[in-house]
C-alpha atoms as a PDB file:
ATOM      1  CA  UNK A   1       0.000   0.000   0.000  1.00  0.00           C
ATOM      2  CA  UNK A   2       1.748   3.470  -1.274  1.00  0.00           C
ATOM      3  CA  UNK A   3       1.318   6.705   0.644  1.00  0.00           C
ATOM      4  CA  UNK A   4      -1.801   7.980  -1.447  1.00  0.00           C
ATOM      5  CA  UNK A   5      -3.707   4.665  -0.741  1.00  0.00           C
ATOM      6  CA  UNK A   6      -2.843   5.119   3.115  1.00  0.00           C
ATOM      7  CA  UNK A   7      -4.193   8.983   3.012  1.00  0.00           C
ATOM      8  CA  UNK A   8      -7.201   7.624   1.387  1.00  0.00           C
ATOM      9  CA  UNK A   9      -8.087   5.043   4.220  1.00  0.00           C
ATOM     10  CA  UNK A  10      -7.378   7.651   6.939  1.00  0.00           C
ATOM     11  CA  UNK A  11      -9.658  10.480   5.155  1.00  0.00           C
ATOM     12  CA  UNK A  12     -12.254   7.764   4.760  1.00  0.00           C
ATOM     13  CA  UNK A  13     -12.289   6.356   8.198  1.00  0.00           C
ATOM     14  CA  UNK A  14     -12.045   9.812   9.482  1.00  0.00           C
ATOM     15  CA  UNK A  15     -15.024  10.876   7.846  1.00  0.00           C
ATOM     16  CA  UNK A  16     -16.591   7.660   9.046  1.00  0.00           C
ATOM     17  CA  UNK A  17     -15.871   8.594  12.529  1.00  0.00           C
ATOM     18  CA  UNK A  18     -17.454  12.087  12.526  1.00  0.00           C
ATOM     19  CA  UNK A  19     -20.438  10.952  10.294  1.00  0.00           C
ATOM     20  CA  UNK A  20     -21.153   8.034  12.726  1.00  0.00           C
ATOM     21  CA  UNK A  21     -20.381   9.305  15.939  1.00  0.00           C
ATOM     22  CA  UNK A  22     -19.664   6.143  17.389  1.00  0.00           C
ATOM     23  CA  UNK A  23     -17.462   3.479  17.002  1.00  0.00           C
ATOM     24  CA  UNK A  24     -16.380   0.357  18.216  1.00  0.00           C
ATOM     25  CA  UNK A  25     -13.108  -1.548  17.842  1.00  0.00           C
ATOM     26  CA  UNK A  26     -13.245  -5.120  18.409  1.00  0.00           C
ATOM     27  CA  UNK A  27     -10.585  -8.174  17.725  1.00  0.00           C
ATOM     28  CA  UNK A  28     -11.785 -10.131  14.990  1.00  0.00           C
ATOM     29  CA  UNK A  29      -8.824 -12.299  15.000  1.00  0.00           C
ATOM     30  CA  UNK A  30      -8.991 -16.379  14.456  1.00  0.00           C
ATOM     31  CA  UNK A  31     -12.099 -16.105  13.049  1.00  0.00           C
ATOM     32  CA  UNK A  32     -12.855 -17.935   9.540  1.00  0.00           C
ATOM     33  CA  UNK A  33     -13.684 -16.051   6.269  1.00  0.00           C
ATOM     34  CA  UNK A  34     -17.105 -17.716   7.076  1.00  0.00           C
ATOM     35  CA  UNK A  35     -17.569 -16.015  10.698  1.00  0.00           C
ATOM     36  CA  UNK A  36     -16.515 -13.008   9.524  1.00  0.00           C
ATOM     37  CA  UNK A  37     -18.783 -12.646   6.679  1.00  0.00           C
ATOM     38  CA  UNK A  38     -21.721 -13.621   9.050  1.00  0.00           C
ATOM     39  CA  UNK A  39     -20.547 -10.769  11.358  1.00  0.00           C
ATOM     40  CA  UNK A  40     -20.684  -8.065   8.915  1.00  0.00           C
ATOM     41  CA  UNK A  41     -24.272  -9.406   7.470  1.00  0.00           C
ATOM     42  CA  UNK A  42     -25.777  -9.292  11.227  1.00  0.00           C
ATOM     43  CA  UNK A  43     -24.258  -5.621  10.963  1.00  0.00           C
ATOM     44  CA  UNK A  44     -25.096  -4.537   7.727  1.00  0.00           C
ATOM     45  CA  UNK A  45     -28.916  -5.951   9.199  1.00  0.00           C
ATOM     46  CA  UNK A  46     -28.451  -3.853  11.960  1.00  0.00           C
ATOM     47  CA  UNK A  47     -27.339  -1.064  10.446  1.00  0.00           C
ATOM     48  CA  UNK A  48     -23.438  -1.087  11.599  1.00  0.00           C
ATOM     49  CA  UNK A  49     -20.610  -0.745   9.109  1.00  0.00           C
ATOM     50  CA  UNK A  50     -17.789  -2.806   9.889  1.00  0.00           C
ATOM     51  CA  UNK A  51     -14.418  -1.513   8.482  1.00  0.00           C
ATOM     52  CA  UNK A  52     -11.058  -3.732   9.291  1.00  0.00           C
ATOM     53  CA  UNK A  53      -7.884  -1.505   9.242  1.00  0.00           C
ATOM     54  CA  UNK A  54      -4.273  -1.295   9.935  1.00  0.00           C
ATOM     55  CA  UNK A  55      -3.835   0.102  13.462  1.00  0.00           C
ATOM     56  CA  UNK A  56      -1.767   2.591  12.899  1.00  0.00           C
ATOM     57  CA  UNK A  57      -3.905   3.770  10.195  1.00  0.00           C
ATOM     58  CA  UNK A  58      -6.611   3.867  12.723  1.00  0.00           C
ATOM     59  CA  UNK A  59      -4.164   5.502  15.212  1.00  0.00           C
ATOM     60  CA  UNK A  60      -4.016   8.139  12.696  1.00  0.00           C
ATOM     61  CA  UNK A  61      -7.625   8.575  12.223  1.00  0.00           C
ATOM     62  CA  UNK A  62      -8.438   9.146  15.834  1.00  0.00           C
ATOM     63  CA  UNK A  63      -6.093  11.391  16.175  1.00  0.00           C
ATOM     64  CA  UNK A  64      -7.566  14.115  13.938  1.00  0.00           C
ATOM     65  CA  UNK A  65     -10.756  13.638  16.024  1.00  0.00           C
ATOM     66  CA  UNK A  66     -11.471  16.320  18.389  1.00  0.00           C
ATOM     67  CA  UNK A  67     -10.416  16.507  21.775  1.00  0.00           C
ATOM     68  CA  UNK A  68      -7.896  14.084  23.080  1.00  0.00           C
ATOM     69  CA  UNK A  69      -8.768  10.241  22.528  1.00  0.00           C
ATOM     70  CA  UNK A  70      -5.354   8.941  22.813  1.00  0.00           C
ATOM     71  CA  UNK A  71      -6.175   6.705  25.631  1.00  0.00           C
ATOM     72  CA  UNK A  72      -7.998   4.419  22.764  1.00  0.00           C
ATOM     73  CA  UNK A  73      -4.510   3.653  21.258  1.00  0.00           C
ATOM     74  CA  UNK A  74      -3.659   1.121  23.811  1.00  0.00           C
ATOM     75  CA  UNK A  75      -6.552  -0.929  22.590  1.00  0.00           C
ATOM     76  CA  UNK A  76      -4.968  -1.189  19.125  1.00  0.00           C
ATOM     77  CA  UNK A  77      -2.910  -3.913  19.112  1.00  0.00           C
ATOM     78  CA  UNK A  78      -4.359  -7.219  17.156  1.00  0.00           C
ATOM     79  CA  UNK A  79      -6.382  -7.261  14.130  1.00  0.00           C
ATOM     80  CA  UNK A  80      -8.497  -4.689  14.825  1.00  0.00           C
ATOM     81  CA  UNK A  81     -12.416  -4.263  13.192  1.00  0.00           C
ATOM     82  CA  UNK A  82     -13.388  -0.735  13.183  1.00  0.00           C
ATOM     83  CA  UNK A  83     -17.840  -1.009  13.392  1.00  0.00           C
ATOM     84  CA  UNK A  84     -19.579   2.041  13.046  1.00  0.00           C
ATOM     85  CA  UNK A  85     -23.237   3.026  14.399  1.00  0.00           C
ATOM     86  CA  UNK A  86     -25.445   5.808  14.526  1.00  0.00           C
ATOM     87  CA  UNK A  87     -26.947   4.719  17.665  1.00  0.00           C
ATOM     88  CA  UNK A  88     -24.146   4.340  20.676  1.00  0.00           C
ATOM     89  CA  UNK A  89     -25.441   0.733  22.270  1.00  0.00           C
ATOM     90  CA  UNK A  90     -26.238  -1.111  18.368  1.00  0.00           C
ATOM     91  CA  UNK A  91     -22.550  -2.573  18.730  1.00  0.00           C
ATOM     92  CA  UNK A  92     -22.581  -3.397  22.000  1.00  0.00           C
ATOM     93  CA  UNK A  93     -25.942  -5.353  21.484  1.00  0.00           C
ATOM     94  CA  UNK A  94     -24.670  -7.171  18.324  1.00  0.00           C
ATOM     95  CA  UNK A  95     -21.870  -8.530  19.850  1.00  0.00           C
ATOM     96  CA  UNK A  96     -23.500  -9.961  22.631  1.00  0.00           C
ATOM     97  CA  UNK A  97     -26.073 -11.427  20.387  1.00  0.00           C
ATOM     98  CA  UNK A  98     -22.788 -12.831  18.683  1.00  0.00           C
ATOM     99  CA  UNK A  99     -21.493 -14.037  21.880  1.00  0.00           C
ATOM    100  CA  UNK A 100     -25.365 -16.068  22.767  1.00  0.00           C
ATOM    101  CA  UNK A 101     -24.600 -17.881  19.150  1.00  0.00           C
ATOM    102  CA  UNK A 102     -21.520 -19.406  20.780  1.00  0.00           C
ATOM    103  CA  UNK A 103     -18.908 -17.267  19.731  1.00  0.00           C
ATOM    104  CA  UNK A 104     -16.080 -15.653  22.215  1.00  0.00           C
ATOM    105  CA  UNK A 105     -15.266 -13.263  19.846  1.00  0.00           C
ATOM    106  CA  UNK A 106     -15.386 -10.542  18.854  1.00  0.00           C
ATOM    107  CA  UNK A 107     -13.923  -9.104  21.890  1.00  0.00           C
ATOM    108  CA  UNK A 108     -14.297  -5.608  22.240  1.00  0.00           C
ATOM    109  CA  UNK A 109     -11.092  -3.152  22.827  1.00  0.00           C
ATOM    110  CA  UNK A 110     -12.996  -0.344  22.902  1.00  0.00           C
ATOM    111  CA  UNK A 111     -15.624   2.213  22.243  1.00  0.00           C
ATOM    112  CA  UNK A 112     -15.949   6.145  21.292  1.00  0.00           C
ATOM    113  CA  UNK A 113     -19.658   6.902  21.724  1.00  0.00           C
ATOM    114  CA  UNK A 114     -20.185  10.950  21.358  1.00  0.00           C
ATOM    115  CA  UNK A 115     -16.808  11.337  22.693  1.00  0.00           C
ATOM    116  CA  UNK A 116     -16.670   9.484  26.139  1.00  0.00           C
ATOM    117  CA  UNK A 117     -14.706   6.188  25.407  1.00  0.00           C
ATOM    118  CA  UNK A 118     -14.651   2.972  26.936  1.00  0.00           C
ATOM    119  CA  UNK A 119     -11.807   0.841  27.615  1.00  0.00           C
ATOM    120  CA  UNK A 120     -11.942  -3.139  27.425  1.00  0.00           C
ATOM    121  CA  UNK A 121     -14.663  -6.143  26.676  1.00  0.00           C
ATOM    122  CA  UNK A 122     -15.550  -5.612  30.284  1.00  0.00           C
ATOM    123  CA  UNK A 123     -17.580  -2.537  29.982  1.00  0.00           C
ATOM    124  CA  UNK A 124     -19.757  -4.463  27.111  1.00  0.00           C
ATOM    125  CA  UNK A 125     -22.554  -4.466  29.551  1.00  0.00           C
ATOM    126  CA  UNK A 126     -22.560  -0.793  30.682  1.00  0.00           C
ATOM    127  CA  UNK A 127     -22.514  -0.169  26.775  1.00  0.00           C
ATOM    128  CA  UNK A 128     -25.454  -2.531  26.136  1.00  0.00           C
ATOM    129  CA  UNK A 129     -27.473  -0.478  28.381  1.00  0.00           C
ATOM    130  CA  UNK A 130     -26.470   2.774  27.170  1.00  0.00           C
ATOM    131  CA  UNK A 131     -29.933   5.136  25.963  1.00  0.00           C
ATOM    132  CA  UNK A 132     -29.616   5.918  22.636  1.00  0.00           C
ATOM    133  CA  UNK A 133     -30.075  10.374  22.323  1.00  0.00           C
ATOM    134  CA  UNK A 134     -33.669   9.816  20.767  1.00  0.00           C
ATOM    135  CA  UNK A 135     -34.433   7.651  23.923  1.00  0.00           C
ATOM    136  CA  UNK A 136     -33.207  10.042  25.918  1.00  0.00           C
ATOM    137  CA  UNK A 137     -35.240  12.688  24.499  1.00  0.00           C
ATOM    138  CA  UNK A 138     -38.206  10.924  24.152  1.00  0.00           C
ATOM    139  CA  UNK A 139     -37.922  10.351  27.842  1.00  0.00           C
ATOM    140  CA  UNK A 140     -37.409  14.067  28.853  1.00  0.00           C
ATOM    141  CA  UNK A 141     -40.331  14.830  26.758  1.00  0.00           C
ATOM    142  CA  UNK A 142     -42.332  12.249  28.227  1.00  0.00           C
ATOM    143  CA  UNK A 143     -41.627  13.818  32.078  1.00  0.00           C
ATOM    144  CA  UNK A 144     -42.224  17.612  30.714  1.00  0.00           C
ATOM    145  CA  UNK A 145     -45.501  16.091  29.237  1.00  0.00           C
ATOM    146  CA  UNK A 146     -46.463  14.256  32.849  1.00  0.00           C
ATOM    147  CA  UNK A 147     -47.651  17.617  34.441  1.00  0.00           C
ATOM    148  CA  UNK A 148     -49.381  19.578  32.014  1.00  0.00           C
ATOM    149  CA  UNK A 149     -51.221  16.382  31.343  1.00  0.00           C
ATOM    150  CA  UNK A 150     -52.142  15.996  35.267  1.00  0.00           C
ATOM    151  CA  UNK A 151     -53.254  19.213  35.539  1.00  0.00           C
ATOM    152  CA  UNK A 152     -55.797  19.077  32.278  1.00  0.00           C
ATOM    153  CA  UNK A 153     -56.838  15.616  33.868  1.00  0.00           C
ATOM    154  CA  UNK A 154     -57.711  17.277  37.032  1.00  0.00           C
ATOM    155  CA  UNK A 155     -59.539  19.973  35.125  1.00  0.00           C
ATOM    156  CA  UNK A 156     -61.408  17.792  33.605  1.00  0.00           C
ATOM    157  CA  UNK A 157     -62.521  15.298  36.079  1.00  0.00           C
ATOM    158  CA  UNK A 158     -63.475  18.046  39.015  1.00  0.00           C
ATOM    159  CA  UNK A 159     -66.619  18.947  37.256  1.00  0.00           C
ATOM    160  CA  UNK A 160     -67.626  22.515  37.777  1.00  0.00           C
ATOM    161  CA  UNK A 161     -64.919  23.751  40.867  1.00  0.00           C
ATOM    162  CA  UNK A 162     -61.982  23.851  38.904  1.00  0.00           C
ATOM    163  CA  UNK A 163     -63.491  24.537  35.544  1.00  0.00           C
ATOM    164  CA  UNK A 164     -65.227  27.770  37.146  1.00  0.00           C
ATOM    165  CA  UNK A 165     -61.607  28.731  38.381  1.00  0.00           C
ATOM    166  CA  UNK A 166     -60.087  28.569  35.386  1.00  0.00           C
ATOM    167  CA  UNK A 167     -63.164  30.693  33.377  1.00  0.00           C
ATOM    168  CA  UNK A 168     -62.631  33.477  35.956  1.00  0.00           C
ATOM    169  CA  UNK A 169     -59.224  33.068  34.832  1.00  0.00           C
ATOM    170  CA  UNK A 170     -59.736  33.661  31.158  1.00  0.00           C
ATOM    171  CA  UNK A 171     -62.028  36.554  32.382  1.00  0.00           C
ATOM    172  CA  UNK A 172     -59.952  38.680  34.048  1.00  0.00           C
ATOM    173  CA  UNK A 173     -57.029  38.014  30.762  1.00  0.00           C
ATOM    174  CA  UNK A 174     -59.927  39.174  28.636  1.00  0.00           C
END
């Protein structure tokens, strides 16, 4: 591989990183052709690209993200599989479907997820339960919703005592 064709991997896996977000690297190694192929199906299903790289061309990628994310370099020795999600926990969750189907690998090395990174296959839990952001939102939105809708309930069901409050109300505004 020249110099040109090593630029082009970095720009692309760069570009990768910041469209995605999120990205796991996990050690493919001693797998067969077969495995692997049925590991980037189950992502392409659940819509994860898996990219396999050269570590230092992944060293090199990471570090033109922003803010410092060298701690991730100690995770890249190996073979190393790059998979990249939209949504933070999708890798985590594939791989421990993976791991159900009788496979120990991968293993995961680590994770960037919207810039907080996790170190080592023993934080595959914590990232399984991970909220994705529209989660999170929907759940904020859900607990701004839980008043307003308590207090039009108890408009509602008080018959005429709170109902008469409330057309005073819109009296006096008038």
């Amino acid at each position: 591989m020249n110099r040109e064709e090593k630029q082009e991997v970095v720009l692309a896996l760069q570009q990768k990183m910041q469209e995605y977000g999120n990205f796991y690297i996990a050690d493919t190694s001693s797998l067969t052709v077969e495995k692997v192929n049925n590991i980037r199906r189950k992502c392409f299903e659940s819509g994860i690209e898996m990219k396999v790289a050269k570590n230092t061309l992944i060293k090199i990628a990471i570090d033109g993200l922003e803010g410092d994310s060298s701690e991730i370099f100690a995770a890249l020795k190996g073979q190393s599989a790059i998979l990249f999600s939209k949504v933070g926990n999708a890798p985590a969750k594939l791989i421990k479907a993976l791991r159900k189907a009788g496979s120990d690998k991968p293993v995961l090395k680590a994770a960037y997820i919207d810039s907080a990174i996790f170190m080592g296959d023993n934080q595959l839990d914590a990232l399984t339960s991970l909220k994705s952001r529209e989660e999170l939102i929907g759940e904020i939105v859900g607990l701004l919703q839980s008043p307003a809708k308590n207090v039009v309930s108890a408009l509602k069901s008080s018959g005429g005592k709170l109902a008469g409050i409330v057309k005073t109300l819109q009296e006096r505004e008038g």
